[in-house]
C-alpha atoms as a PDB file:
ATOM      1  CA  UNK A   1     -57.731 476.381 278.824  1.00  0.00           C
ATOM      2  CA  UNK A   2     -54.798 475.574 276.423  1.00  0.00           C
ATOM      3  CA  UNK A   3     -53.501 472.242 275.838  1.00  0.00           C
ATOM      4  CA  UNK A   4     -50.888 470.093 277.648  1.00  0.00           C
ATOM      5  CA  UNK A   5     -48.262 469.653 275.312  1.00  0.00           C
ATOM      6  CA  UNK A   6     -46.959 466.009 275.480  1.00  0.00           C
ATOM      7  CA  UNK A   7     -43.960 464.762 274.197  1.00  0.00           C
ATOM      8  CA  UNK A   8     -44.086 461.334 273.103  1.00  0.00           C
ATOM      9  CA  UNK A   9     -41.113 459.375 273.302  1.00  0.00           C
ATOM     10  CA  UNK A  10     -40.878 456.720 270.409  1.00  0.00           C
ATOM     11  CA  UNK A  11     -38.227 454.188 270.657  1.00  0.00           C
ATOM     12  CA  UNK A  12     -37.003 452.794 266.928  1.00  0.00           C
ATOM     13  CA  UNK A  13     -38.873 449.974 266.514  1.00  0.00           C
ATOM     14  CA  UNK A  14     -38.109 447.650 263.609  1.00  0.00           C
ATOM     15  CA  UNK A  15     -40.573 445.928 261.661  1.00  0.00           C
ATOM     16  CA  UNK A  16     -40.422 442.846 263.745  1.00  0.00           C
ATOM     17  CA  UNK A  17     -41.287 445.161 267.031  1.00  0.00           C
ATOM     18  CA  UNK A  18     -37.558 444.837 268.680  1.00  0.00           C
ATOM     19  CA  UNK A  19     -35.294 447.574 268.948  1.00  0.00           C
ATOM     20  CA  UNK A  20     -32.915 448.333 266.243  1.00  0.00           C
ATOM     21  CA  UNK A  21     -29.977 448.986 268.448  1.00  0.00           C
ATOM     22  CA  UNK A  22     -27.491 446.376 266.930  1.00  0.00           C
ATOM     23  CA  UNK A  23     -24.508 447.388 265.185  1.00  0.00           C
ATOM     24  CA  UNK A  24     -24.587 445.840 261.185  1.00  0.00           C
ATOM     25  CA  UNK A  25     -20.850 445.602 261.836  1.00  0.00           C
ATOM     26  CA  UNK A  26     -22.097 442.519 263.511  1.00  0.00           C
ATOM     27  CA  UNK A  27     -23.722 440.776 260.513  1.00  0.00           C
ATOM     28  CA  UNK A  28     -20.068 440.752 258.886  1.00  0.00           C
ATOM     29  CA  UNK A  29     -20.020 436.776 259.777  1.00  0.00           C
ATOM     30  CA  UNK A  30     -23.006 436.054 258.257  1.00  0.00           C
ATOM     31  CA  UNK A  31     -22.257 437.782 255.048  1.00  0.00           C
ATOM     32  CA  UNK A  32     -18.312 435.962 255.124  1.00  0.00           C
ATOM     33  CA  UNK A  33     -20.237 432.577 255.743  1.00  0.00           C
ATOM     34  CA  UNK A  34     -22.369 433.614 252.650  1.00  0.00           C
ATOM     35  CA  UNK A  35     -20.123 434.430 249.845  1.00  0.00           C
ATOM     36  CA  UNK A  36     -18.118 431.421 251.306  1.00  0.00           C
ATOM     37  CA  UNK A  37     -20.527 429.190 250.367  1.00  0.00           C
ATOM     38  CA  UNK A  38     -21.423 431.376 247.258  1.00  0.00           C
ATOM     39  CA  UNK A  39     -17.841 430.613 246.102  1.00  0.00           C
ATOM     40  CA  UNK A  40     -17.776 427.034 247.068  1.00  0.00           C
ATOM     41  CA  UNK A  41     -20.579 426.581 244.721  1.00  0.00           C
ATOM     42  CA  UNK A  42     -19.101 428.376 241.744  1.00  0.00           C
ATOM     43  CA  UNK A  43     -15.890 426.724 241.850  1.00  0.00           C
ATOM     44  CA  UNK A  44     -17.895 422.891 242.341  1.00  0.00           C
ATOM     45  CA  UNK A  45     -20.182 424.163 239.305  1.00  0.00           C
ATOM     46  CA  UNK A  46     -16.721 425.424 237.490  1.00  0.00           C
ATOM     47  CA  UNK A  47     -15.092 422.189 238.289  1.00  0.00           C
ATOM     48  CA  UNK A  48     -17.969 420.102 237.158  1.00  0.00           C
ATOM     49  CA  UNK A  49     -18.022 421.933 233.542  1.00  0.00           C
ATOM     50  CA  UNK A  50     -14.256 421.799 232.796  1.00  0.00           C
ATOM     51  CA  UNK A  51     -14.108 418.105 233.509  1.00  0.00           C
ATOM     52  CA  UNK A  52     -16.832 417.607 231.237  1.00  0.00           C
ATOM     53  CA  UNK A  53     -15.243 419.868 228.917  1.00  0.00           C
ATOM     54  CA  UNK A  54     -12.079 417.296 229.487  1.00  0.00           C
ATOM     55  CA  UNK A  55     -14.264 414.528 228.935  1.00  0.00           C
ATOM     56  CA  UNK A  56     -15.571 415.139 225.537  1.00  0.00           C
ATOM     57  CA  UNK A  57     -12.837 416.692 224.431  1.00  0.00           C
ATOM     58  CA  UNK A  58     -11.162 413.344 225.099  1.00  0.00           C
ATOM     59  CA  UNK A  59     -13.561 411.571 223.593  1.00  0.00           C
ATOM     60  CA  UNK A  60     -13.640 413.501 220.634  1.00  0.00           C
ATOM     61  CA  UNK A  61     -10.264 413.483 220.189  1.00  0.00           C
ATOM     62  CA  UNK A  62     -10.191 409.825 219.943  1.00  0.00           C
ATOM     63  CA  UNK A  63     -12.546 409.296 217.780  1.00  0.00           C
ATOM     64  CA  UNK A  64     -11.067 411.786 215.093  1.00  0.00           C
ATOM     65  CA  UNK A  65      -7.236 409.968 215.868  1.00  0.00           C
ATOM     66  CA  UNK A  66      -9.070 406.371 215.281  1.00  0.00           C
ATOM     67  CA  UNK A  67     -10.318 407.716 211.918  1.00  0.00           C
ATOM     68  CA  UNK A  68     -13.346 406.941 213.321  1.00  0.00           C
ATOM     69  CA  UNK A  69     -14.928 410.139 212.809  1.00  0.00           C
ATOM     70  CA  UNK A  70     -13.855 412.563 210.597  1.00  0.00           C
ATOM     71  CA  UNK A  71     -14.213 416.131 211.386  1.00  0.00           C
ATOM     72  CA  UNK A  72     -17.953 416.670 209.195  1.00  0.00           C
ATOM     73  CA  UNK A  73     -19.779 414.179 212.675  1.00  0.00           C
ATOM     74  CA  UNK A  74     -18.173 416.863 214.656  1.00  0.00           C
ATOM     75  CA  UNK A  75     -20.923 419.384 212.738  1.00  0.00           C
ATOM     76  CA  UNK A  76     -23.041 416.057 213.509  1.00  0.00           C
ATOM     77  CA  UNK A  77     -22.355 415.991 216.957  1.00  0.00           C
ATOM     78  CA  UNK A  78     -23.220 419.926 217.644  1.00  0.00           C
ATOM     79  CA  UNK A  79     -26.478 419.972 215.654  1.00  0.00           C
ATOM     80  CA  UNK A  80     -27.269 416.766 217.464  1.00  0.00           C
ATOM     81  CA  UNK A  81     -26.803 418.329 220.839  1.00  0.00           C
ATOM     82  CA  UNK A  82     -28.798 422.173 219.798  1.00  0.00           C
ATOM     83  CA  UNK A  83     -31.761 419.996 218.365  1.00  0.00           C
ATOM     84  CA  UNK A  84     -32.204 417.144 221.408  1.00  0.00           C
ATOM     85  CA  UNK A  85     -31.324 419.622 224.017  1.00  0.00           C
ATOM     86  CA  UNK A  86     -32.764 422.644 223.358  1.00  0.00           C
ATOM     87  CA  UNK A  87     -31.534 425.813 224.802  1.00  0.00           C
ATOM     88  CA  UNK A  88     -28.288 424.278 225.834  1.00  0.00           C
ATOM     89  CA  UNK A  89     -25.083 426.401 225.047  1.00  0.00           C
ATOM     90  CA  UNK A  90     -21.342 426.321 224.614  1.00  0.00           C
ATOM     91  CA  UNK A  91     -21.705 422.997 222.584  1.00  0.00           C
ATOM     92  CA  UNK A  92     -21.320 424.611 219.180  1.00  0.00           C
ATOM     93  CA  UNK A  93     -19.067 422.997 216.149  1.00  0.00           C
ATOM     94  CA  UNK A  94     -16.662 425.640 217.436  1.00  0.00           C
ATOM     95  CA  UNK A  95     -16.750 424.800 220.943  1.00  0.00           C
ATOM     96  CA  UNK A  96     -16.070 421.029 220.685  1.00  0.00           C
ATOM     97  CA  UNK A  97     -12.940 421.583 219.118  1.00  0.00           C
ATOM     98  CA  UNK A  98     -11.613 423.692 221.476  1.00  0.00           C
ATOM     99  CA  UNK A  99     -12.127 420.633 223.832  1.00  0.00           C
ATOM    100  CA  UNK A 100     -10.618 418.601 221.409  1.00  0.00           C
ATOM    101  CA  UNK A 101      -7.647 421.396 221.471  1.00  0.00           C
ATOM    102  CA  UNK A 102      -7.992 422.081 225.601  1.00  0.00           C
ATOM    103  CA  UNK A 103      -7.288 417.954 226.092  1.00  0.00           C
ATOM    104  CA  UNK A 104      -4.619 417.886 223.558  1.00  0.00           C
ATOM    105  CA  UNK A 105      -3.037 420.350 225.531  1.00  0.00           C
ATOM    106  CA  UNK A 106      -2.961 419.277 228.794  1.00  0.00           C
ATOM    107  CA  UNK A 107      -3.336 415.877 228.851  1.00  0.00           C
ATOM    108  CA  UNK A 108       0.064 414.883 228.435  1.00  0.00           C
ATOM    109  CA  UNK A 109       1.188 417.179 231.165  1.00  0.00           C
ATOM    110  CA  UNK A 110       1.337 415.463 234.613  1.00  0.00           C
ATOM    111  CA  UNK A 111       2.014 418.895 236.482  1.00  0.00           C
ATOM    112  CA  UNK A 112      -0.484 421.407 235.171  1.00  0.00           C
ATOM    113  CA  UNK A 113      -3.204 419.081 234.064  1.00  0.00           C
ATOM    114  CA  UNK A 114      -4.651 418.841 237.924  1.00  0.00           C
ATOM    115  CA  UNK A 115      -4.666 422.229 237.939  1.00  0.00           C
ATOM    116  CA  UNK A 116      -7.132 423.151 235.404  1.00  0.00           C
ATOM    117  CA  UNK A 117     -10.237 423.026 237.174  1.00  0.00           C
ATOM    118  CA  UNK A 118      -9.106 425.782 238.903  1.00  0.00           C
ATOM    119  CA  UNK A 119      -9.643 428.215 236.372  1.00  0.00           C
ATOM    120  CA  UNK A 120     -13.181 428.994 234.128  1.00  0.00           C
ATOM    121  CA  UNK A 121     -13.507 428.441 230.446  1.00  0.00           C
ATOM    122  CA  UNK A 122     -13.031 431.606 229.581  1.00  0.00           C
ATOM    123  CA  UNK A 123      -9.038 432.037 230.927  1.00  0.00           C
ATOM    124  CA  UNK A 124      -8.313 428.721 229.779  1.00  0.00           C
ATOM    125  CA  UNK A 125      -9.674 429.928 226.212  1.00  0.00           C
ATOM    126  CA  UNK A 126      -7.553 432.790 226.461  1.00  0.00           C
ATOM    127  CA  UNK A 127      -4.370 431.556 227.794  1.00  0.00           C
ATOM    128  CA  UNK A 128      -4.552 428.875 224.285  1.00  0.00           C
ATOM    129  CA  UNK A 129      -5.047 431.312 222.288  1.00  0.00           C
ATOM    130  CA  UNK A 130      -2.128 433.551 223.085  1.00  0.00           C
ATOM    131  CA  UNK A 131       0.297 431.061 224.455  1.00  0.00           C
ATOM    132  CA  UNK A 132       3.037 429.622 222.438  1.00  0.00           C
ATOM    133  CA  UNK A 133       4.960 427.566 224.764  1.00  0.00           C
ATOM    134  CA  UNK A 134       4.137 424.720 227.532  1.00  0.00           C
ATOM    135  CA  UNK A 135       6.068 427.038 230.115  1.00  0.00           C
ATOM    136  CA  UNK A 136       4.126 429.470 229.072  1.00  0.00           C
ATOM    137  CA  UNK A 137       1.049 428.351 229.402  1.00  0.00           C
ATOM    138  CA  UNK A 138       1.494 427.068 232.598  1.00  0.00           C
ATOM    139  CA  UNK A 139       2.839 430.147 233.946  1.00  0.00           C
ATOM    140  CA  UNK A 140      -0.194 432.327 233.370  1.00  0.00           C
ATOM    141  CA  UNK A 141      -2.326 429.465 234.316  1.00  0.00           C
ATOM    142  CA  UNK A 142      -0.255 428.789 237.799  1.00  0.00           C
ATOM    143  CA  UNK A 143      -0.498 432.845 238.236  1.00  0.00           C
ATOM    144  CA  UNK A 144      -3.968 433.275 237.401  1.00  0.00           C
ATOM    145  CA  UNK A 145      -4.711 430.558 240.214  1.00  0.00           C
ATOM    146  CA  UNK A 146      -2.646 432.069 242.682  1.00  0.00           C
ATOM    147  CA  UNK A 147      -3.848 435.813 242.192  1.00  0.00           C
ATOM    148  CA  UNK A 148      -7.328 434.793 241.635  1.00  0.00           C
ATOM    149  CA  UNK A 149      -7.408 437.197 238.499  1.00  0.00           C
ATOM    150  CA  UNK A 150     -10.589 437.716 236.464  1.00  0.00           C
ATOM    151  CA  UNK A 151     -10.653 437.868 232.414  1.00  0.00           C
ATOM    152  CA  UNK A 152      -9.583 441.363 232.557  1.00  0.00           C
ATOM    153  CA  UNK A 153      -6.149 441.018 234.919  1.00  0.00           C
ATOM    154  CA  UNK A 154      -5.368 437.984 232.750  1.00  0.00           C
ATOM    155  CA  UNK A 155      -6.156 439.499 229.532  1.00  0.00           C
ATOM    156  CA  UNK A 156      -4.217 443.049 231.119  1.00  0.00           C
ATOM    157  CA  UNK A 157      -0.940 440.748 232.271  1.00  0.00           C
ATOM    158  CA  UNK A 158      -0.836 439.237 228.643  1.00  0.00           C
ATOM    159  CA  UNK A 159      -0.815 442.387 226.948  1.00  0.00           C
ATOM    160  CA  UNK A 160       2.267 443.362 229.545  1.00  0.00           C
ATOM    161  CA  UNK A 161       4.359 440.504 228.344  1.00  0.00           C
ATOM    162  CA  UNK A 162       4.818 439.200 231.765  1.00  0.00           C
ATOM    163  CA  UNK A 163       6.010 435.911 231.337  1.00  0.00           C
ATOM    164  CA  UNK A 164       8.861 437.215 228.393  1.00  0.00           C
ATOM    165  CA  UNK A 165       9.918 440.069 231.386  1.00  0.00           C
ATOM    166  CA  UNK A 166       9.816 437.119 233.923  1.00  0.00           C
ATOM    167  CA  UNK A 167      12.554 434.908 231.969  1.00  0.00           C
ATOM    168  CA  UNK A 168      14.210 438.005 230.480  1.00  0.00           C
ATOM    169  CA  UNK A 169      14.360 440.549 233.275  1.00  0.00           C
ATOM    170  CA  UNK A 170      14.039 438.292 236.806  1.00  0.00           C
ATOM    171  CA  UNK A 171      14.141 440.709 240.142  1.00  0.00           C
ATOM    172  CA  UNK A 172      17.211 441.701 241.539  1.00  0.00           C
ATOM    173  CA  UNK A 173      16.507 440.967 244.987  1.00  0.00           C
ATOM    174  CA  UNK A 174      19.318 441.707 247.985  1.00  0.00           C
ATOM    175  CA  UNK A 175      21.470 438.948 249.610  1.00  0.00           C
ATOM    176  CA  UNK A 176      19.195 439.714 253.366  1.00  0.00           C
ATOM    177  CA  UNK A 177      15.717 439.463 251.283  1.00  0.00           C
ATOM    178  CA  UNK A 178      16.857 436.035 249.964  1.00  0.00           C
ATOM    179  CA  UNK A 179      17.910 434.918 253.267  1.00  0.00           C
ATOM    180  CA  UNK A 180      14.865 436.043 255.144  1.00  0.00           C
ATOM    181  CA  UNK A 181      12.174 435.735 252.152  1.00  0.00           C
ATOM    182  CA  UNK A 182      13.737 432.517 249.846  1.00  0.00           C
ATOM    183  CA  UNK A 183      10.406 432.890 247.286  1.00  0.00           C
ATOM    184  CA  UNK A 184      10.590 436.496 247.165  1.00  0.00           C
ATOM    185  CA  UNK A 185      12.059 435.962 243.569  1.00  0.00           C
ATOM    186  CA  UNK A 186       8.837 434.361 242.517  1.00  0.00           C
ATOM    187  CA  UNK A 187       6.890 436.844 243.923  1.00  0.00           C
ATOM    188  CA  UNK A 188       7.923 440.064 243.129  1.00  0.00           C
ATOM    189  CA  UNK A 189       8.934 441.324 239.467  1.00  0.00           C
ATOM    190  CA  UNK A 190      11.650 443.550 237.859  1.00  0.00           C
ATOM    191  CA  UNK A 191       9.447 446.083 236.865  1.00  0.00           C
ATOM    192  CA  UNK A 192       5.611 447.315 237.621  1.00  0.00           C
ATOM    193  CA  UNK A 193       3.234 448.922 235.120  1.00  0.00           C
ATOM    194  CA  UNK A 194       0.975 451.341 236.423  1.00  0.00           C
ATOM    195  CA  UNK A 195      -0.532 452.734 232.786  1.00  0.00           C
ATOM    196  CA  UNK A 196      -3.754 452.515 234.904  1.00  0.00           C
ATOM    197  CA  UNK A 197      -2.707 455.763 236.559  1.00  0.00           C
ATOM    198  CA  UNK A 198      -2.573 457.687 233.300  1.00  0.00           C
ATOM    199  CA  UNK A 199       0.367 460.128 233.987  1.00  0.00           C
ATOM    200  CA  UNK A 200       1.735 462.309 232.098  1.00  0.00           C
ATOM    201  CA  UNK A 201       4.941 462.083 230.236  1.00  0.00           C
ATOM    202  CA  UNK A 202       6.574 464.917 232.397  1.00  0.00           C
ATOM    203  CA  UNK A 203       5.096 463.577 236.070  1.00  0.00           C
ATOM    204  CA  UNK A 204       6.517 464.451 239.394  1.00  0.00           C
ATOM    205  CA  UNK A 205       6.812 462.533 242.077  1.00  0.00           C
ATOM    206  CA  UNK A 206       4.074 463.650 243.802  1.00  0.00           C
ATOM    207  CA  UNK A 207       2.138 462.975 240.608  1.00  0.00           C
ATOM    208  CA  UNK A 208       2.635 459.089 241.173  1.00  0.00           C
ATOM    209  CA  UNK A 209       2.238 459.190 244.881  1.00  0.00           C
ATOM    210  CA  UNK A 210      -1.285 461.049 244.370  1.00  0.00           C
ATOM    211  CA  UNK A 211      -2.405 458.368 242.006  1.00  0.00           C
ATOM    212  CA  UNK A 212      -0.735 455.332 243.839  1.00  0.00           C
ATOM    213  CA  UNK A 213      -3.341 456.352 246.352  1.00  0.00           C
ATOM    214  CA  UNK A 214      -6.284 457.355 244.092  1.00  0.00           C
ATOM    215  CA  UNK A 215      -5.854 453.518 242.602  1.00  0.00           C
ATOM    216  CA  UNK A 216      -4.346 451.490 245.087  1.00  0.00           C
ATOM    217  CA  UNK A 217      -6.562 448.696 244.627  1.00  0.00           C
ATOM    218  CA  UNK A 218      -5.121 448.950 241.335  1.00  0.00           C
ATOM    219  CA  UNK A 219      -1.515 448.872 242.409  1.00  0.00           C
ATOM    220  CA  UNK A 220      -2.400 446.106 244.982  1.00  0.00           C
ATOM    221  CA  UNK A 221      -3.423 443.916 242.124  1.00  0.00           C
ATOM    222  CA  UNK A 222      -0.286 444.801 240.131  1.00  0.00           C
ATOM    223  CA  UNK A 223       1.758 443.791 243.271  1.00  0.00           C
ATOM    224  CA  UNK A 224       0.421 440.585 243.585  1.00  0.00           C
ATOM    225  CA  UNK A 225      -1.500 438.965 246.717  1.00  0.00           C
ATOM    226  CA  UNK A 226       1.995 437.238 247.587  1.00  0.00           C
ATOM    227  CA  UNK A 227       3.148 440.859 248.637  1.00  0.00           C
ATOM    228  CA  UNK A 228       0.592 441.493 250.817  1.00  0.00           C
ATOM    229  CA  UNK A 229       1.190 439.350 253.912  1.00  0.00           C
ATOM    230  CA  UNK A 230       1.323 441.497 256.960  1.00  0.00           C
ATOM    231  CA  UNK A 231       1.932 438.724 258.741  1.00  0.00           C
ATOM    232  CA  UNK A 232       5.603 438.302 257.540  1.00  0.00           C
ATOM    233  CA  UNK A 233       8.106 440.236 259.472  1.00  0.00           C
ATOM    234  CA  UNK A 234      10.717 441.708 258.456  1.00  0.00           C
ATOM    235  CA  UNK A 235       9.282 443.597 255.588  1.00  0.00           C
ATOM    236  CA  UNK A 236      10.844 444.213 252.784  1.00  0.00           C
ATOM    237  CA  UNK A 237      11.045 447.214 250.633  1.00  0.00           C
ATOM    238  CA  UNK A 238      10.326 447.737 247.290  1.00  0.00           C
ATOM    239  CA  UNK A 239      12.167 450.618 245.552  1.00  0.00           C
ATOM    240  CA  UNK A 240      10.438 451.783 242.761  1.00  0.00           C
ATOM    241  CA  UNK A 241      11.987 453.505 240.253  1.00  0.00           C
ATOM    242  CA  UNK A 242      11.452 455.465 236.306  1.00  0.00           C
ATOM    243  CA  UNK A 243      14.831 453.880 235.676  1.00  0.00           C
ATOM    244  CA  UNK A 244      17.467 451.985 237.636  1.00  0.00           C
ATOM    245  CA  UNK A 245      20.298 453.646 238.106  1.00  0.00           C
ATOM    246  CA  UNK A 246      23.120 450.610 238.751  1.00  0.00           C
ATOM    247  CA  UNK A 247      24.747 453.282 241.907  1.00  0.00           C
ATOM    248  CA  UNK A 248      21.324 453.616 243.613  1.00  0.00           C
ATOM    249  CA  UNK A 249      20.763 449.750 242.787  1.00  0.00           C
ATOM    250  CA  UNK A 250      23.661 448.862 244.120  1.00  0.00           C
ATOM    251  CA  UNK A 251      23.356 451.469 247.378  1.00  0.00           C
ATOM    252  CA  UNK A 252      19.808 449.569 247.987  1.00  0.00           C
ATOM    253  CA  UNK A 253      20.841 446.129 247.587  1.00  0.00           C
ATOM    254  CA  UNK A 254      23.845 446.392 249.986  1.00  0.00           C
ATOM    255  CA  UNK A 255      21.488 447.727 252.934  1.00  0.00           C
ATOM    256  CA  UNK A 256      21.111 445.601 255.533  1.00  0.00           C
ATOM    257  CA  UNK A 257      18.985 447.321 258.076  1.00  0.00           C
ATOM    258  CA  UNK A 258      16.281 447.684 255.333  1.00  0.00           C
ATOM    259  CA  UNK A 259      16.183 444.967 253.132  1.00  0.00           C
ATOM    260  CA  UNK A 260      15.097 445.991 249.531  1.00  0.00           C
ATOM    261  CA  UNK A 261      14.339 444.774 246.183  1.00  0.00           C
ATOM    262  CA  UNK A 262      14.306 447.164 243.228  1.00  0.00           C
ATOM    263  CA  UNK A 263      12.102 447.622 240.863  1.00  0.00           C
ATOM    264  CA  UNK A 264      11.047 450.066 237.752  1.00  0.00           C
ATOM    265  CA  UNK A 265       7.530 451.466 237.226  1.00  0.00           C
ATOM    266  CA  UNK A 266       6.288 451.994 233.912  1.00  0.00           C
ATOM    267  CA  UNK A 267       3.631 453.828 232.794  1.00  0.00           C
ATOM    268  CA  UNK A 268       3.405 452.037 229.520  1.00  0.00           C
ATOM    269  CA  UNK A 269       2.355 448.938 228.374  1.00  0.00           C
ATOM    270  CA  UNK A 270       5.319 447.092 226.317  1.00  0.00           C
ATOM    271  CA  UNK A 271       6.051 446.153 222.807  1.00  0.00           C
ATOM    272  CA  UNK A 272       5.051 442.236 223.491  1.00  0.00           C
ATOM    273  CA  UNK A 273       6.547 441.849 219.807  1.00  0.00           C
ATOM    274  CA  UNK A 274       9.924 442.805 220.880  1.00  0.00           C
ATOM    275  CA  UNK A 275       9.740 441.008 223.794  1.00  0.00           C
ATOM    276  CA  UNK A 276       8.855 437.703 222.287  1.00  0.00           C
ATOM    277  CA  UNK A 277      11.457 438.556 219.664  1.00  0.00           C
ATOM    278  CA  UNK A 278      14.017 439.240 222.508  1.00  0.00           C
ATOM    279  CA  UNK A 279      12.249 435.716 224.471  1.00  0.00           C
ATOM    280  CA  UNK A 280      12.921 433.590 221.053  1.00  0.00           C
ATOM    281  CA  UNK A 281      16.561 434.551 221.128  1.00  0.00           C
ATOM    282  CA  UNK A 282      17.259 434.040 224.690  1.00  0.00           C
ATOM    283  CA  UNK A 283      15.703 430.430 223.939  1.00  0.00           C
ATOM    284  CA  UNK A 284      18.088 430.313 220.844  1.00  0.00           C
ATOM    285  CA  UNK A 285      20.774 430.927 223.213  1.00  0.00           C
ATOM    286  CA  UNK A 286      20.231 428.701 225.175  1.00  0.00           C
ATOM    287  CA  UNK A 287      19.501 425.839 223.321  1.00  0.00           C
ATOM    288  CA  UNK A 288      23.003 426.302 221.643  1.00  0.00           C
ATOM    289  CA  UNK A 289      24.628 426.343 224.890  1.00  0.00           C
ATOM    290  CA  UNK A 290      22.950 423.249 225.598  1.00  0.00           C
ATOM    291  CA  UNK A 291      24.107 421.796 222.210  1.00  0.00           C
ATOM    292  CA  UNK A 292      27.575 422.737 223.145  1.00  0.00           C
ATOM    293  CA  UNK A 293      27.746 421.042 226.522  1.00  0.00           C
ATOM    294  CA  UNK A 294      26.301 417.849 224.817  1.00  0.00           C
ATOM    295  CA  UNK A 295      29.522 417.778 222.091  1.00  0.00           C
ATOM    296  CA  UNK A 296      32.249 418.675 224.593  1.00  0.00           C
ATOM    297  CA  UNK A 297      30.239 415.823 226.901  1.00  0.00           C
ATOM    298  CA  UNK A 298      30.535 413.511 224.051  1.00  0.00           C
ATOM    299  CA  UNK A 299      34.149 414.109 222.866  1.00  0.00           C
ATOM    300  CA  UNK A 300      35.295 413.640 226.534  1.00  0.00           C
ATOM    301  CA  UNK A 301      33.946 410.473 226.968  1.00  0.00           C
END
């Protein structure tokens, strides 16, 4: 007599014994709930080191302006700190002066000094060290809050001379996007680079479309997170160009079903160096013309 054959029927049991019929698209609540509360705590642990940061740096500086300290207890202080706390780091003879230097620099300023806690050690460290001017400095610091750039963007935007193309180039936005969007000068910028893309010299078109798409996370980044609103109607839209032509400019800028802001791509990073060269002149400039007002201001009264 042959066998029955029996077919067993095994539902998908999970380890717990309960079906596993739920969709993980579910779970998306819990995760959002946990890297909530995962940032919370980084930016109440960032917070907490900056203001001590503040705080000794403070401290430090006025000791050293007292003359009560001259810079050898600084060495002092840092061996102090290795040998009673053991393990502890960032407290180096180096590290304390760039408190000293990160107070110094903000304290006096009642608009950007609230704002530092914002950012980690590391960006403030950078934006120090390769920032001339106040405006300057708060500028990248004001951006790097808003776009919630890492080390890399910030370090990236530097190289790109952003703030010099910011006071030197400013968007040429159309009469209907200033109407409808008033900030969209702060937002968008006169040109884009996209060296991330890594065309060739002699690219198409299609070339940058392809790799628009290929990095768009990339691009989005570039944008800005001010661009990205989809809950702002009407849109506007950004004409990017190799170089603007002042006829296709002007064609653009006049439309008014469309409302457009124009805008070169570049696949290079700048010369910051002639940029800064080009910033210290415009500042030049201007400081004469303010010179000039002054006199005539003078003489007439």
């Amino acid at each position: 007599m042959k066998p029955k054959k029996v077919i067993a029927h095994v539902k998908n049991v999970s380890a717990q014994g309960a079906p596993d019929a739920t969709d993980e698209s579910s779970f998306a609540e819990v995760v959002n709930l946990i890297e909530e509360a995962r940032t919370r705590a980084y930016q109440a642990v960032n917070t907490e080191l900056i203001c001590l940061y503040w705080k000794v740096g403070e401290y430090i500086n006025r000791k050293l302006d007292s003359a009560e300290w001259g810079d050898g207890v600084v060495d002092q202080l840092a061996r102090h700190i290795a040998r009673t706390m053991a393990g502890l780091r960032g407290f180096s003879r180096e590290n304390l002066f760039r408190m000293r230097l990160f107070y110094q620099t903000y304290a006096g300023d009642k608009k950007v000094s609230p704002l530092v806690t914002q950012l980690p050690w590391t960006h403030h460290l950078i934006i120090m060290g390769q920032c001339k001017r106040p405006e300057e400095r708060e500028f990248y610091l004001r951006l790097a809050i808003r776009e919630r750039w890492g080390k890399r963007e910030l370090e990236r935007q530097l190289r790109g001379a952003l703030f010099e193309r910011a006071v030197l180039n400013p968007p040429k936005v159309s009469p209907r996007v200033r109407q409808t969007h008033p900030a969209a000068v702060d937002v968008f910028k006169d040109s884009y680079f996209v060296e991330f893309l890594q065309l060739p010299k002699d690219h198409t078109e299609a070339d940058l479309h392809q790799g628009l798409v290929n990095r768009l996370k990339d691009f989005l980044v570039e944008l800005g997170r001010d661009v990205k609103k989809p809950h702002e109607n009407p849109a506007i839209g950004v004409l990017l160009c190799a170089s603007k032509d002042q006829e296709v400019v002007e064609y653009a800028l006049s439309r008014s079903l469309s409302p457009a802001l124009i805008a070169e791509y570049r696949t290079k990073l700048p010369e910051k160096q002639f940029l800064q060269a080009k910033l210290h002149e415009f500042y030049r400039h201007a400081l004469e013309g303010q010179a000039r007002i002054g006199s005539k201001k003078r003489k007439d009264s």
